[in-house]
Protein backbone atom coordinates (compact mmCIF):
# COMPACT_ATOMS: atom_id res chain seq x y z
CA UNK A 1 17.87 11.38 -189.37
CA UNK A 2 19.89 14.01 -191.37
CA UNK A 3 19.97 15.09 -194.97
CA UNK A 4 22.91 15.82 -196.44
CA UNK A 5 21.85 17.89 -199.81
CA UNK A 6 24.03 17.94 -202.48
CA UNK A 7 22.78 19.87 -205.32
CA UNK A 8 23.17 19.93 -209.17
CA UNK A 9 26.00 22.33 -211.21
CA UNK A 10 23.06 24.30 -212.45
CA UNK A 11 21.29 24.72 -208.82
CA UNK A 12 24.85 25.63 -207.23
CA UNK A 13 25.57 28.49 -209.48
CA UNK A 14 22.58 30.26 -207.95
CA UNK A 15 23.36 29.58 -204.68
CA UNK A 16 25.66 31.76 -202.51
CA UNK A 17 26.84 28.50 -200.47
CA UNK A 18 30.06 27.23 -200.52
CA UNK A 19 32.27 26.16 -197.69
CA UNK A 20 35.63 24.74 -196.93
CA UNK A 21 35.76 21.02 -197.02
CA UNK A 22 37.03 20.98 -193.16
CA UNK A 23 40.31 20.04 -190.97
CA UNK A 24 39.92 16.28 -192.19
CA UNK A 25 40.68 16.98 -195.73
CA UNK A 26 42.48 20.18 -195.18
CA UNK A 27 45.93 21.07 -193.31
CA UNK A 28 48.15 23.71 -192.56
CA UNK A 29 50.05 23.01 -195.58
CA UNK A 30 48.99 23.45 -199.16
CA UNK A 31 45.99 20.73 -200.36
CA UNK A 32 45.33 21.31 -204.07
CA UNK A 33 45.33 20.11 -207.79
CA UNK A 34 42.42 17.96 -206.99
CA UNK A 35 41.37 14.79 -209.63
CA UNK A 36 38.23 12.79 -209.21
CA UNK A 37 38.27 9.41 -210.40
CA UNK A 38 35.80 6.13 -210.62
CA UNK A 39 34.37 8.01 -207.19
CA UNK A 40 37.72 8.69 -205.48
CA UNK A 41 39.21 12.12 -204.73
CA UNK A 42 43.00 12.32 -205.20
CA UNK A 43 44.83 15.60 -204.38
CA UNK A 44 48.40 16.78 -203.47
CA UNK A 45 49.38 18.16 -199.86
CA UNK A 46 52.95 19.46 -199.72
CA UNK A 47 55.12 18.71 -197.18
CA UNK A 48 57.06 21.89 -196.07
CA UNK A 49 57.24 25.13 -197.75
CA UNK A 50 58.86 24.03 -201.22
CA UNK A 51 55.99 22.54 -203.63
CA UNK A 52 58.45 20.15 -204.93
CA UNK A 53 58.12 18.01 -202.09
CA UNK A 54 54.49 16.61 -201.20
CA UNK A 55 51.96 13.29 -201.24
CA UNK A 56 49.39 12.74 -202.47
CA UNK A 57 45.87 11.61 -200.88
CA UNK A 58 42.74 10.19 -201.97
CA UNK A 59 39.17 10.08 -200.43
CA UNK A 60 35.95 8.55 -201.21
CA UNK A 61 33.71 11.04 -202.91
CA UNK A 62 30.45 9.92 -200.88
CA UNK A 63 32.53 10.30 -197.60
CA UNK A 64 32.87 14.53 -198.34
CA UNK A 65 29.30 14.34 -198.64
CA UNK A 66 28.70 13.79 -194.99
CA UNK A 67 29.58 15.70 -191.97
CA UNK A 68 33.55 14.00 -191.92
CA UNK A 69 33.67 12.65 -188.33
CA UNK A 70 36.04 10.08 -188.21
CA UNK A 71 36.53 10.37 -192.21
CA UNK A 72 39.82 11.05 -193.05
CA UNK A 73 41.72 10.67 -196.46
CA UNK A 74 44.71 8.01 -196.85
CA UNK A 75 47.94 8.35 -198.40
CA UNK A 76 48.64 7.16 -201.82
CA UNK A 77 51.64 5.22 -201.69
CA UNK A 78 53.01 5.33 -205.50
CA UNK A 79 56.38 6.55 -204.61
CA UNK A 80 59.76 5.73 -202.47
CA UNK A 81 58.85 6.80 -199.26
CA UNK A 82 61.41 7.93 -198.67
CA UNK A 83 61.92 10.48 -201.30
CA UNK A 84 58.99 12.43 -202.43
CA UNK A 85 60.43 14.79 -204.58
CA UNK A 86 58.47 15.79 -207.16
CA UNK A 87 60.67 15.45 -210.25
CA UNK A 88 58.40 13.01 -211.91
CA UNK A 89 56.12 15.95 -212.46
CA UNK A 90 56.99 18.83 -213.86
CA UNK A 91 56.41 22.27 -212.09
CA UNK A 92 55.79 25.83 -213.61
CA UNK A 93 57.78 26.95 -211.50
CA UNK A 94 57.01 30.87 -211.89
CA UNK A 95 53.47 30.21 -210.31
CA UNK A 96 54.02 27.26 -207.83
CA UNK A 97 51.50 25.04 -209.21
CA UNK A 98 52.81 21.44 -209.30
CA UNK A 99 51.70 18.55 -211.91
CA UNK A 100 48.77 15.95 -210.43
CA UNK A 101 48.48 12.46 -211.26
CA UNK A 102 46.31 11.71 -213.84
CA UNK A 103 44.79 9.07 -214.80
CA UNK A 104 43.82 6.30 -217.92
CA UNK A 105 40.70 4.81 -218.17
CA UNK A 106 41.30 2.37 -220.46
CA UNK A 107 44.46 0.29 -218.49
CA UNK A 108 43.30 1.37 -215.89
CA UNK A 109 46.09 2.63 -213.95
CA UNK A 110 48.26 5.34 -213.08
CA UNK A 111 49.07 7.23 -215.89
CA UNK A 112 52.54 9.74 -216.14
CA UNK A 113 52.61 12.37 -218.77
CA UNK A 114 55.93 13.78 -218.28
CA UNK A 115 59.66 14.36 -219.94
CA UNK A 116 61.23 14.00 -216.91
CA UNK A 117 63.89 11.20 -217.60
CA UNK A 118 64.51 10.54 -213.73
CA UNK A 119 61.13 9.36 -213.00
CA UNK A 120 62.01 5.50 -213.76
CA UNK A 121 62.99 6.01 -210.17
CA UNK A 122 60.27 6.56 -208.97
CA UNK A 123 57.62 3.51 -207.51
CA UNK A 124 54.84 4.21 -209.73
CA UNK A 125 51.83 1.85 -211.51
CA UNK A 126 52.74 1.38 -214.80
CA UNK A 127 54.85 4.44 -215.83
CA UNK A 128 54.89 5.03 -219.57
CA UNK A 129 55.99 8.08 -221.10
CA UNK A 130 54.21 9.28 -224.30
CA UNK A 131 56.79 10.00 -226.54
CA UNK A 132 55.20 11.19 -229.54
CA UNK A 133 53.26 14.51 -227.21
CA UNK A 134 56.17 15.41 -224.47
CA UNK A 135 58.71 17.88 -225.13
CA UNK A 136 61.67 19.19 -223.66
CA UNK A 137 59.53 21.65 -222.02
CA UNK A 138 56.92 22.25 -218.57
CA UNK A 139 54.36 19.43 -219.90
CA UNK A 140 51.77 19.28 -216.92
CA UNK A 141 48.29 18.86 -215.81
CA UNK A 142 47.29 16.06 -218.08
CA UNK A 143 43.08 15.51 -217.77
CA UNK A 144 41.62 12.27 -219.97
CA UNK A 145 38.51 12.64 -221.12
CA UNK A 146 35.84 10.35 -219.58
CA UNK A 147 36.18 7.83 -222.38
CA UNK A 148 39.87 8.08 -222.56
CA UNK A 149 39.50 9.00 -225.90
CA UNK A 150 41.59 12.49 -225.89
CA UNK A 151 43.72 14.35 -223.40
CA UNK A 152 44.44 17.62 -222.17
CA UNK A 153 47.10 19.41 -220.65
CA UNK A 154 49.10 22.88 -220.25
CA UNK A 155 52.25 23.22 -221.67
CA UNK A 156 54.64 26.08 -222.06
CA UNK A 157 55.87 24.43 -225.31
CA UNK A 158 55.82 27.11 -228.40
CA UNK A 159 52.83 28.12 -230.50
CA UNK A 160 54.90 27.92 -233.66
CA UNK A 161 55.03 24.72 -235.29
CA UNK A 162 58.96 23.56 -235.77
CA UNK A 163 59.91 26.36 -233.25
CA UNK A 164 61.37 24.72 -229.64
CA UNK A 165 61.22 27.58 -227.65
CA UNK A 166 59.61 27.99 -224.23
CA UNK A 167 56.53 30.71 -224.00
CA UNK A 168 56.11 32.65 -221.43
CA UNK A 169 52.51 31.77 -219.94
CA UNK A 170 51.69 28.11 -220.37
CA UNK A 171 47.94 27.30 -222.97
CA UNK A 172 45.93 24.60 -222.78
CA UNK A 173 46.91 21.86 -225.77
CA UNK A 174 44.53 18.62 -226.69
CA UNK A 175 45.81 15.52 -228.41
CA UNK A 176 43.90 12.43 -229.48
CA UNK A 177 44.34 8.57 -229.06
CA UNK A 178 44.64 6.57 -232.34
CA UNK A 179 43.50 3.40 -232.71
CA UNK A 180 46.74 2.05 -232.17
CA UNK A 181 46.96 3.17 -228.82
CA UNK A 182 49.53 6.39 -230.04
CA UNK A 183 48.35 10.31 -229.72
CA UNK A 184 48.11 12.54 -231.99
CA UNK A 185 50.36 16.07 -232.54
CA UNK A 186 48.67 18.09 -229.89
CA UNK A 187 46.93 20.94 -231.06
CA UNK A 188 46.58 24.32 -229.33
CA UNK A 189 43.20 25.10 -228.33
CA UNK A 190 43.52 28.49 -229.54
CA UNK A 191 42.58 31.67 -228.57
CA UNK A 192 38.85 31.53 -227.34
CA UNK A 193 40.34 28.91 -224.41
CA UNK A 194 43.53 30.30 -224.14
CA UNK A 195 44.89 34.19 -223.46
CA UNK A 196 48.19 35.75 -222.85
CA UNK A 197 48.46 34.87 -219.45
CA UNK A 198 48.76 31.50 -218.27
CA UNK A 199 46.20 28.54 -218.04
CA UNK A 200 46.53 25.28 -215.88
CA UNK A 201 45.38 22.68 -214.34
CA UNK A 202 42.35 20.81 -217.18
CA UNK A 203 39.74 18.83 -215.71
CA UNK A 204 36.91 16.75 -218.06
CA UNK A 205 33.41 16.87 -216.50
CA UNK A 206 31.26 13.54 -217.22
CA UNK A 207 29.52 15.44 -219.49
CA UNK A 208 32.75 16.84 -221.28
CA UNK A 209 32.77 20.19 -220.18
CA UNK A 210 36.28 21.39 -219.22
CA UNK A 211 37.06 23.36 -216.35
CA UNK A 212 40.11 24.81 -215.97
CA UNK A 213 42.49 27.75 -214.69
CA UNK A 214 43.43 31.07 -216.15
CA UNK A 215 44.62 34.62 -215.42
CA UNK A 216 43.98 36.44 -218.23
CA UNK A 217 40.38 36.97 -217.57
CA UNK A 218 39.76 39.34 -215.28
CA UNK A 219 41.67 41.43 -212.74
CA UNK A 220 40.62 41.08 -209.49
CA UNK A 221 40.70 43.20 -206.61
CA UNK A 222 42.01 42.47 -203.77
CA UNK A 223 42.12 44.41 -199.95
CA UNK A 224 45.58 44.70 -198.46
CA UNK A 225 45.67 45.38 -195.13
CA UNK A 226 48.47 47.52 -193.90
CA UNK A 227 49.45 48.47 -190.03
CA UNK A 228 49.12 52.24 -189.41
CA UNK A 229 51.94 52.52 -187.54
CA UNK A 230 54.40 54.28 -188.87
CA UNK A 231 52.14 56.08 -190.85
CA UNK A 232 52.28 59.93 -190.50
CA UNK A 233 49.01 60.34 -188.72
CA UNK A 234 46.78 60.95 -185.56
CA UNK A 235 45.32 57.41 -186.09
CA UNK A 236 46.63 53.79 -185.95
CA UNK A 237 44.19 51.80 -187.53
CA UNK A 238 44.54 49.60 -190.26
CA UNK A 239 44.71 51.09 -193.45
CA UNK A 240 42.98 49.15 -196.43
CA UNK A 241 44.10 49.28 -199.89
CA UNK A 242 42.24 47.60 -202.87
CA UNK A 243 45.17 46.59 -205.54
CA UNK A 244 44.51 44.93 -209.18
CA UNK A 245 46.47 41.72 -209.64
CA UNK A 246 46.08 38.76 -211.80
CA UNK A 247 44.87 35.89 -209.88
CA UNK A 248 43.99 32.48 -211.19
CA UNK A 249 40.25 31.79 -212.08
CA UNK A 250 38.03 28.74 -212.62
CA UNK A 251 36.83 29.03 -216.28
CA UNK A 252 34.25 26.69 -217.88
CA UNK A 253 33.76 25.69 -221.53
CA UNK A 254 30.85 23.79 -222.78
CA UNK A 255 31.75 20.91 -225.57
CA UNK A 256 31.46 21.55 -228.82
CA UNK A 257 31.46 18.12 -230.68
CA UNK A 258 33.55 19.56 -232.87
CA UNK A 259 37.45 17.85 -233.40
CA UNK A 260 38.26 21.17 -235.17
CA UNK A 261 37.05 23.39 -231.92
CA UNK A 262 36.46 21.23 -229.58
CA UNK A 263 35.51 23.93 -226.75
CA UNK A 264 33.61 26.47 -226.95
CA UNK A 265 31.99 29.83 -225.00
CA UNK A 266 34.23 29.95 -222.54
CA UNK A 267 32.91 31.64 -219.00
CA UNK A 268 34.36 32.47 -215.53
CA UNK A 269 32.91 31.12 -212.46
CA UNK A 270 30.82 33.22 -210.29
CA UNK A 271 31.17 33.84 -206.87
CA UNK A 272 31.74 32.34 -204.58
CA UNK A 273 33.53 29.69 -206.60
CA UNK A 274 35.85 32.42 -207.66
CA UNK A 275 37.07 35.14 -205.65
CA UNK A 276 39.82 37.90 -204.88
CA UNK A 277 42.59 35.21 -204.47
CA UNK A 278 43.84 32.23 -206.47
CA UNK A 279 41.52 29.31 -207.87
CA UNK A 280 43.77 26.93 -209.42
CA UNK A 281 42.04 23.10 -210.74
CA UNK A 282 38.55 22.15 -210.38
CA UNK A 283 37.24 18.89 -210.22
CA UNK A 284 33.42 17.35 -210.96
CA UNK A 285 31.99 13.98 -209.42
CA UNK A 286 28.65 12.99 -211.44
CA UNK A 287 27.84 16.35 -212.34
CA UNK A 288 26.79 16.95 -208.56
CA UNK A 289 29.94 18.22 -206.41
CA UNK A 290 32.35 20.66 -207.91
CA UNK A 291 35.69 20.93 -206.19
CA UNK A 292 38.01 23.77 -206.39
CA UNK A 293 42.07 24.65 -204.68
CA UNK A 294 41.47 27.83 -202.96
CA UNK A 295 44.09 30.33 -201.24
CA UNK A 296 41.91 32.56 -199.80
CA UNK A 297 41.74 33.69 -196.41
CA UNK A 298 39.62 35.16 -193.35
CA UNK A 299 38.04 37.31 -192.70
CA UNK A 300 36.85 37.18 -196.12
CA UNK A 301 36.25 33.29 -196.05
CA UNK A 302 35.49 30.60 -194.16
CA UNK A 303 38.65 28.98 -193.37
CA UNK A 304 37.94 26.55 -190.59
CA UNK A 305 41.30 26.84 -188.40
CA UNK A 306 42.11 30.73 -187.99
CA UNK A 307 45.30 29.64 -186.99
CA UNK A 308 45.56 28.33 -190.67
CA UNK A 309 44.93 31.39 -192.90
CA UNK A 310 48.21 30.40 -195.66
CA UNK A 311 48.25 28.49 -198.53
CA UNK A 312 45.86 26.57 -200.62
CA UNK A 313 42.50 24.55 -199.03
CA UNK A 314 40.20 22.37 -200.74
CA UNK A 315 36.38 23.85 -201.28
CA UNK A 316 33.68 22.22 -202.18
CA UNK A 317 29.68 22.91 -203.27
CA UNK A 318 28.49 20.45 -200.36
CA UNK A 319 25.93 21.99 -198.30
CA UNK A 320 25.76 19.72 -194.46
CA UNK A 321 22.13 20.90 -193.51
CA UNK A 322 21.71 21.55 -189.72
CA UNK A 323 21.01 18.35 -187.74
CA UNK A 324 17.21 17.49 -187.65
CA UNK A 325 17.05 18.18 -183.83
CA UNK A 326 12.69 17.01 -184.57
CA UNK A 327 13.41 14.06 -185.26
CA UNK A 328 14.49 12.99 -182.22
CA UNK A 329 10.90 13.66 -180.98
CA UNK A 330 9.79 10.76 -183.41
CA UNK A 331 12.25 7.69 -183.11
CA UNK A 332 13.35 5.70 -180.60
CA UNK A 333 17.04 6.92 -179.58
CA UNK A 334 17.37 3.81 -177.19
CA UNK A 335 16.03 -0.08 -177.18
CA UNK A 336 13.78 -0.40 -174.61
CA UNK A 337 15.21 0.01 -171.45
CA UNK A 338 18.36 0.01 -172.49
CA UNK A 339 20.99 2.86 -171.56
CA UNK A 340 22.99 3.35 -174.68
CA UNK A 341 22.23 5.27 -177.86
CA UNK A 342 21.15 3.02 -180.23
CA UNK A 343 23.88 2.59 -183.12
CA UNK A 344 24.54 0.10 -185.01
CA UNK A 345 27.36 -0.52 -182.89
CA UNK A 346 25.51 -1.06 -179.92
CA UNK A 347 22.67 -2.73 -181.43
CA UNK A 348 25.23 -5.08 -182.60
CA UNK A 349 26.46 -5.67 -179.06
CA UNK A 350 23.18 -5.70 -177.06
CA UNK A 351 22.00 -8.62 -179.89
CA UNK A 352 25.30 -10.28 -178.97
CA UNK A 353 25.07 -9.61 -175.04
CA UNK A 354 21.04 -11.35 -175.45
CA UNK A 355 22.43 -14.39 -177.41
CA UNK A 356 24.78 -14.94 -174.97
CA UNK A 357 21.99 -15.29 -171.99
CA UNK A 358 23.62 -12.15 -170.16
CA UNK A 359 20.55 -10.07 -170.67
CA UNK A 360 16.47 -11.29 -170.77
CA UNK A 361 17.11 -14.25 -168.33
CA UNK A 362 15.27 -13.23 -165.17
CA UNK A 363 13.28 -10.36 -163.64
CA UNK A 364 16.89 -8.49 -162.90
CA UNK A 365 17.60 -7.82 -166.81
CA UNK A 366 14.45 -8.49 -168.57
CA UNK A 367 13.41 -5.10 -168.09
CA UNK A 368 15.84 -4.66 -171.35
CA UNK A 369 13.78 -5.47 -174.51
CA UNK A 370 15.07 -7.91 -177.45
CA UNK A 371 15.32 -5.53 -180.77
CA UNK A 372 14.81 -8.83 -182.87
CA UNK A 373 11.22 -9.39 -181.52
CA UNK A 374 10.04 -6.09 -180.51
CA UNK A 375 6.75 -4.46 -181.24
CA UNK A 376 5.32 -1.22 -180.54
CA UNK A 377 1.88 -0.29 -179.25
CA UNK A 378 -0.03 -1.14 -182.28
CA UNK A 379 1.63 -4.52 -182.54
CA UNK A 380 3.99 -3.39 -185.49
CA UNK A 381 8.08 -4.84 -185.43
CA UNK A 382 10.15 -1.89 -184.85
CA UNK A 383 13.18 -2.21 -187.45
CA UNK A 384 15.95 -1.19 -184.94
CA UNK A 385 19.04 -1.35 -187.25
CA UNK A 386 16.52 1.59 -189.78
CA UNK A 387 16.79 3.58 -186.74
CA UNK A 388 20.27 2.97 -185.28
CA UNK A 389 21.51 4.55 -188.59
CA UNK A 390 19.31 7.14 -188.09
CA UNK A 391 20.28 8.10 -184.61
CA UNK A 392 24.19 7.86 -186.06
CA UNK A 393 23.37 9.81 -188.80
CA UNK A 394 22.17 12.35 -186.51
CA UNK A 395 24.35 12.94 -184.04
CA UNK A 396 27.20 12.85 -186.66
CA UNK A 397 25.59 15.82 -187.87
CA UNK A 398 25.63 17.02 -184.14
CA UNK A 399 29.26 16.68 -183.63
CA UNK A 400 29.84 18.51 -187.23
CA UNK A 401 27.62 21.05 -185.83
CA UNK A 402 29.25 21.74 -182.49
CA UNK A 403 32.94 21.34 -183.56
CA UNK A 404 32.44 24.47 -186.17
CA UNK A 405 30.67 26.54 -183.32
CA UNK A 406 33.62 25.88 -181.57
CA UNK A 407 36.11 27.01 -184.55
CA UNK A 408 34.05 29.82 -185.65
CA UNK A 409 32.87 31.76 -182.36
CA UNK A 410 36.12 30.84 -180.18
CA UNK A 411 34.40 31.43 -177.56
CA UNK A 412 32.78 28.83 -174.61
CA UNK A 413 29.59 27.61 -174.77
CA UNK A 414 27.80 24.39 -173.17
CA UNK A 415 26.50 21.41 -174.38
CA UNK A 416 23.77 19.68 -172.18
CA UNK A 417 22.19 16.50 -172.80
CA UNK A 418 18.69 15.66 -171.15
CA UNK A 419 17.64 12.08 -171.04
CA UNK A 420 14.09 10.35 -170.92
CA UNK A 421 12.47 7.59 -170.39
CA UNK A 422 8.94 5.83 -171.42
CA UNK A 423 6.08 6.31 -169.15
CA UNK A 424 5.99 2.08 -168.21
CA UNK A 425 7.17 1.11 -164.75
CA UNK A 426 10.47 -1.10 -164.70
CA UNK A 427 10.49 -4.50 -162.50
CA UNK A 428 11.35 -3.23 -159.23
CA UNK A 429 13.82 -5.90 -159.18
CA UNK A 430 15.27 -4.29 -162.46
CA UNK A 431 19.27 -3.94 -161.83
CA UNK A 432 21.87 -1.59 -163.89
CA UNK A 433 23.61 -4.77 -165.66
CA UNK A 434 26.78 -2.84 -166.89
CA UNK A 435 30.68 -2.10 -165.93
CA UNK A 436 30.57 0.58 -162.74
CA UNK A 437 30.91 4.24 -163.92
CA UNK A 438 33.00 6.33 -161.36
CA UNK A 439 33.57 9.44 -163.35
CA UNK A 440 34.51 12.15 -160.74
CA UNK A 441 34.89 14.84 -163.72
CA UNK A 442 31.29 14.78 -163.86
CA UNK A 443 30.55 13.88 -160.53
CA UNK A 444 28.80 10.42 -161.64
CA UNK A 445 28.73 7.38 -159.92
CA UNK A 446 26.63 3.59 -160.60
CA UNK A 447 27.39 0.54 -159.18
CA UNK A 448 26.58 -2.69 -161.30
CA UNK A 449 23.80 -4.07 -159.79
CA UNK A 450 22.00 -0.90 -158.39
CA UNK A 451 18.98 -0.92 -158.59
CA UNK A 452 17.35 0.16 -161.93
CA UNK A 453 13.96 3.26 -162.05
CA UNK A 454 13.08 5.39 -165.00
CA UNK A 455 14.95 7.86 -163.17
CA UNK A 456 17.96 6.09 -163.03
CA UNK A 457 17.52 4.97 -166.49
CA UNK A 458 16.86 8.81 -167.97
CA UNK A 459 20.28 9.44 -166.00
CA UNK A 460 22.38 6.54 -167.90
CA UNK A 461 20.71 7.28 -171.60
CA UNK A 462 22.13 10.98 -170.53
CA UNK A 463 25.59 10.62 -169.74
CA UNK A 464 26.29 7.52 -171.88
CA UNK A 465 24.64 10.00 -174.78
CA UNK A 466 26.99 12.94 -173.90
CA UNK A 467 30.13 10.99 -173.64
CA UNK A 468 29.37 9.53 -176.96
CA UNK A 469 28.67 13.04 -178.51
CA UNK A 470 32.04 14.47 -176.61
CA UNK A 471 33.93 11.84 -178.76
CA UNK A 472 32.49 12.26 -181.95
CA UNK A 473 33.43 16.13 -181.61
CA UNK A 474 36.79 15.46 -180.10
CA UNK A 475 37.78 13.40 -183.31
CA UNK A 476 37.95 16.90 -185.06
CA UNK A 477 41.68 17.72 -185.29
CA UNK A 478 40.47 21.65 -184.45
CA UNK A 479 39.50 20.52 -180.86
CA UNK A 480 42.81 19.50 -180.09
CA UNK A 481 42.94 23.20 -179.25
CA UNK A 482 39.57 24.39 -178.74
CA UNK A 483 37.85 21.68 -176.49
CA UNK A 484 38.38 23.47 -173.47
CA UNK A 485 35.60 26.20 -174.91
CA UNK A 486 32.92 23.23 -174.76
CA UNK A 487 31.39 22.52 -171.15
CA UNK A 488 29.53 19.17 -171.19
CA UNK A 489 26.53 18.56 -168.93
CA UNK A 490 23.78 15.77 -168.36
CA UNK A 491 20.60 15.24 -166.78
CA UNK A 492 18.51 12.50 -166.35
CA UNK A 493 14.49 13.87 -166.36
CA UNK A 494 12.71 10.49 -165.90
CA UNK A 495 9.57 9.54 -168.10
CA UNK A 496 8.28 11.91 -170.37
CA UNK A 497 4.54 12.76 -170.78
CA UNK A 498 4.48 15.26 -173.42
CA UNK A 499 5.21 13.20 -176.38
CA UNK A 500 2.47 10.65 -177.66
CA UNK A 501 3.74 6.49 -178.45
CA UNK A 502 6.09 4.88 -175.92
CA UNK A 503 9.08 5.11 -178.67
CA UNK A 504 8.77 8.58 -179.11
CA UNK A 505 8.88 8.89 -175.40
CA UNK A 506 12.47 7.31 -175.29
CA UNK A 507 14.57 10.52 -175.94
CA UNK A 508 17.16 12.87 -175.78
CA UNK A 509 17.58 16.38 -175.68
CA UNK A 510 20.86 18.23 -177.30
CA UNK A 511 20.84 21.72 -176.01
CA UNK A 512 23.72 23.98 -177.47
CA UNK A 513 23.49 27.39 -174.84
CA UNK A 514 25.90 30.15 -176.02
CA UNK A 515 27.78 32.47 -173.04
CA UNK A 516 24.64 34.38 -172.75
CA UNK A 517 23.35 31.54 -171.22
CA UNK A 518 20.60 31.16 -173.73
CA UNK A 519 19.53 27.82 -175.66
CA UNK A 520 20.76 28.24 -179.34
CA UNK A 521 19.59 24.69 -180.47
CA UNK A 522 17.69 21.91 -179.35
């Protein structure tokens, strides 16, 4: 059983948690300009150093609120694949901050707010461009309000009405649907939201706050490291330097009501939403999970790959509370006498392999109990699909756990898995009824057909539990590098004593022990 706790706006603000997303949503390249929509992520990853080139990706919201395993984002496929320039959207190109897709409610479809005249070559859903708010200027970051009822976006168009001239930071403008489907002149949102230095990158909260991007709030300090060498002195050690720059900021502006001022008491982020480097877009799924496009680095943060310390990463307020290592003290982790974790994978299978009359047909395999029928000792059904997703649940959490041990300490460590079994006897005709093992990397060897003991059994639930483990963490794309520092060991302990009801006594044991050769979790 895990919980995964995702708490409110309010509730994050006082808390000092807030991580990286992870290697599945992040890459070595830039991943930013995030957009949720109806429950879906969207966000841009470039595709070499120049931000004109890039795709764009999308992800269930629900999946980044779970340790990712085998979660991974797919590719949006709205343009030619084989051009992804980035014409279509405009770029302020001073800052490196490309356009996003945006999106309409009311069609609802892919929406493009842009002058760009070449994107009708471009495979997109239902291009349109709205003539009546684009100018001959950087026209980006468009963000519809949750009832599609107004729009806003940055724009480097001038402040002076009848003037076309190009400013030199980009403000935030709002414009308004008619009834006729048309927009309104868009209106700067003057100078309470907007300062002489640039703002980006809208986003409309459900509950109509906007979040957004700006420099011109505060300075912030940042440490520069510089090499000693060369430096007229006794010493070579790093010299530190803290240097003022203007970095972009999330901002936050309540709703006003108001057409006139729509936004109102504008206020920067604390940490650690913002920080030293750049924040550029934020992003809010039902008022619960605030995104934010990051470019900080180690040592200061928590980027997960230290080979990765460039560019922008995607953070989130998601907090992935450690794996409930107790409550494997209180469920069954196996069917009875059956040798692999129970999933509902495997329950699936084992149903199959008992319908099919391979299993519970004579004293040989009937030591294996049917998870349709079963009760436990006070004559109560055991729901074994409740607990298969609780056992998957959990040692997803596991692998999470144990892959960012791995990326944070770089050092080795070992994971050992202890099996158990129930206190009952097994037929002493009871036979091991699956394919032989013969792994000689762990010095493991069963025979189909061997005879079966709780000793035996403990043994199977152990290895068949560690190589199950070993691929959830390998599935990280960090361990492509780093699984060498994990050393993976099993042992089978026979039945188990010290716990009270027979599926409590069906167990396993995860034991993470750190180079000092001392237990760190079980």
């Amino acid at each position: 059983y895990i919980i995964i706790l995702i708490l409110c706006m309010d509730a994050a603000f006082s808390s000092p948690k807030f991580q990286n997303l992870g290697p599945n949503i992040n890459s070595a390249k830039d991943d930013f300009l995030p957009v949720v929509y109806k429950d879906t992520l969207y966000y841009k990853r470039t595709l070499n150093d120049k931000s004109s080139q890039f795709m764009i990706l999308k992800i269930a919201c629900k999946d980044i609120a779970y340790p990712p395993g085998n979660i991974f984002p797919s590719i949006m496929n709205i343009y030619n694949p084989k051009d992804f320039h980035n014409s279509a959207f405009p770029i302020d190109s001073k800052e490196s901050t490309g356009g996003s897709v945006s999106f309409d409610p009311s069609t609802p479809s892919f929406y493009l707010f842009t002058s760009d005249k070449s994107s009708s070559g471009y495979i997109l859903d239902k291009p349109k461009k709205i003539e009546e708010i684009s100018s001959n200027h950087n026209d980006m970051h468009p963000a519809f309000s949750p009832d599609g009822k107004y729009m806003v976006f940055a724009s480097d168009r001038s402040k002076t009405k009848g003037v076309d001239t190009r400013e030199k930071d980009t403000d935030l403008y709002i414009t308004y649907r008619k009834k006729d489907g048309s927009w309104t002149a868009p209106k700067n949102l003057g100078k309470e939201i907007n300062t002489k230095q640039n703002e980006i990158a809208p986003f409309i909260a459900p509950d109509g706050t906007l979040y957004y991007s700006s420099k011109g709030f505060i300075l912030d300090s940042v440490n520069s490291v510089f090499s000693g060498e060369g430096i007229k002195s006794n010493s070579l050690s790093d010299i530190y330097l803290v240097n003022e720059r203007l970095n972009y900021n999330i901002i936050k502006a309540s709703a006003t009501g108001i057409t006139s001022k729509p936004f109102g008491n504008p206020q920067i982020l604390p940490r650690p939403f913002n920080s030293e480097f750049n924040e550029v877009a934020a992003t809010v799924w039902k008022d619960s999970l605030l995104i934010i496009a990051s470019d900080r680095i180690a040592p200061f943060y928590d980027r997960p790959d230290p080979m990765n310390q460039k560019g922008y990463d995607l953070y989130g307020f998601i907090q992935f509370d450690s794996p409930n290592d107790d409550i494997l003290d209180s469920i069954p982790v196996f069917v009875t006498g059956y040798y692999i974790p129970l999933t509902p994978a495997s329950l699936k299978e084992l149903n199959k392999k008992i319908e099919n009359k391979i299993f519970r047909t004579n004293q040989e395999n009937s030591y294996i109990a049917d998870p349709k029928t079963e009760i436990d000792e006070n004559k109560v059904k055991l729901n074994y699909q409740f607990y298969s997703e609780m056992v998957e649940n959990y040692f997803k959490a596991k692998a999470y756990q144990i892959s960012q041990k791995a990326a944070i300490d770089q050092v080795p460590f070992t994971v050992r898995i202890n099996g158990y079994s129930d206190i009952r006897k097994i037929n002493p005709k009871a036979e091991y009824l699956e394919k032989d093992i013969q792994d000689k990397a762990y010095i493991f060897e069963l025979k189909n057909g061997e005879a079966m003991d709780n000793i035996v059994l403990s043994k199977i639930r152990a290895y068949n539990t560690m190589i199950y483990l070993k691929s959830l963490v390998e599935k990280f794309p960090s361990m492509l590098r780093l699984k060498d520092n994990i050393k993976w060991e099993f042992d089978g302990r026979g039945a188990t004593y010290n716990v009270d009801g027979l599926i409590k006594q069906r167990k396993i044991e995860v034991e993470i022990i750190d180079k000092y050769n001392l237990t760190e979790s079980k």
